[in-house]
Protein backbone atom coordinates (compact mmCIF):
# COMPACT_ATOMS: atom_id res chain seq x y z
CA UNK A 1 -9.17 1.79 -26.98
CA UNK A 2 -10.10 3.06 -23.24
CA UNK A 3 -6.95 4.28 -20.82
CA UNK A 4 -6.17 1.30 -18.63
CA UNK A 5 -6.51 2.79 -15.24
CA UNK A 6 -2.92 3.06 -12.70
CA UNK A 7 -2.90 1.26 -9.84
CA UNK A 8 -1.98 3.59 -6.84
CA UNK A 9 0.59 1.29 -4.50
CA UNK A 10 0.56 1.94 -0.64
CA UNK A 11 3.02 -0.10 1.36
CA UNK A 12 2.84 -0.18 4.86
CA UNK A 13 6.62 -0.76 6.22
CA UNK A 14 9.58 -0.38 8.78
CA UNK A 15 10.20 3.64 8.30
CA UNK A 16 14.00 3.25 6.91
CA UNK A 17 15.07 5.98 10.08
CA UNK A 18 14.27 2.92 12.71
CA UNK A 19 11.41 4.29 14.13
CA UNK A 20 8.31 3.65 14.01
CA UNK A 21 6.10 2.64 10.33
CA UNK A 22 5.78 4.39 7.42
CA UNK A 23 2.92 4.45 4.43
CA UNK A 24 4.59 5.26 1.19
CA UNK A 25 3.26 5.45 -2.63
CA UNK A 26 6.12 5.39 -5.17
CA UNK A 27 8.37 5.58 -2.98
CA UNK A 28 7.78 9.26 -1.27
CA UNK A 29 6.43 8.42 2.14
CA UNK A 30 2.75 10.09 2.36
CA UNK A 31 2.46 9.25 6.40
CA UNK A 32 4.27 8.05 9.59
CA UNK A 33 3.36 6.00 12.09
CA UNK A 34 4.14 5.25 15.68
CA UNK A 35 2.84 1.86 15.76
CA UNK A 36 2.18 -1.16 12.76
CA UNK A 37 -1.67 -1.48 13.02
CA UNK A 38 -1.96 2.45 12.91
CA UNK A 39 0.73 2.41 9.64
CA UNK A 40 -1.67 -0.60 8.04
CA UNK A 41 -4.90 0.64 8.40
CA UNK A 42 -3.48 3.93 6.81
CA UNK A 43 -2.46 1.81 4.10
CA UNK A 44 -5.17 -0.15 3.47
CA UNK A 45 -7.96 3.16 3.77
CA UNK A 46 -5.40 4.86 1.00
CA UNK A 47 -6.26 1.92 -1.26
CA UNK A 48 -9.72 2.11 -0.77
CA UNK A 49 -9.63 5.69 -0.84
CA UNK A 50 -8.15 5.15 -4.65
CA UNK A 51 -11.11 2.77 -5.41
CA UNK A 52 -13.48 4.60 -4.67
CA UNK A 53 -12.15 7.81 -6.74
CA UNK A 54 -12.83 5.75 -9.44
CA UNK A 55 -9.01 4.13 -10.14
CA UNK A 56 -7.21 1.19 -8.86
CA UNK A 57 -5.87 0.63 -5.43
CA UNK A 58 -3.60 -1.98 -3.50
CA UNK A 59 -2.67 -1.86 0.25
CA UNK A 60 1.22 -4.22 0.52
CA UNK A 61 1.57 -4.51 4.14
CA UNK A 62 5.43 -5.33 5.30
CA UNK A 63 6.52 -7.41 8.76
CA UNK A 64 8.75 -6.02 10.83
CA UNK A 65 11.69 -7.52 8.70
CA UNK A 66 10.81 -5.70 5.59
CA UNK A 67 9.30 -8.86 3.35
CA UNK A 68 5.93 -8.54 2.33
CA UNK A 69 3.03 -9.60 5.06
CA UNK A 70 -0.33 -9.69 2.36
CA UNK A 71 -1.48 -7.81 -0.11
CA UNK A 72 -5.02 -6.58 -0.70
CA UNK A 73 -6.10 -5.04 -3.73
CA UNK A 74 -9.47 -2.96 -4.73
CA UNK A 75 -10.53 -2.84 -8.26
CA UNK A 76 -9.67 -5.57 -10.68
CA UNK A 77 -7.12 -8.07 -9.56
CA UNK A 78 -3.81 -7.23 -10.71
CA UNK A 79 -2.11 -10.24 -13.40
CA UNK A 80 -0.70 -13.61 -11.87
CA UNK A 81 2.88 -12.95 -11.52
CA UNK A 82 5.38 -15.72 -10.55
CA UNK A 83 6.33 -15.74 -6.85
């Protein structure tokens, strides 16, 4: 039976020191960011980045309060999950 490939997980949210955005991937923050769009697009070329190594990638981009914006994933869709 083949490996079922990880999913690499970028978020795109509030940097926890109150300033400015932060990209992180299981929870170690891998870039900061002055500005939201800047933090996003990080994000969201991370996932793609993933993708096109050959894995699975997903961008989670936060608002300003924390709770999750949208999601965008590359590769296979992830399950349904209630919520």
């Amino acid at each position: 039976m083949a490996k079922k490939p990880t999913r690499d997980v970028f978020h795109s949210a509030p940097s926890k020191t109150g300033a400015g955005w932060d990209v992180s991937k299981g929870g170690e923050v891998v870039s900061h960011h002055r500005r939201q769009e800047t933090a996003e697009k990080a994000a969201v070329k991370a996932g793609n980045k993933s993708h096109d190594g050959g894995g699975l990638g997903q961008a989670v981009l936060h608002k300003r309060d924390g709770t999750i914006r949208e999601e965008r994933t590359y590769g296979a869709d992830p399950e349904k999950t209630p919520g």
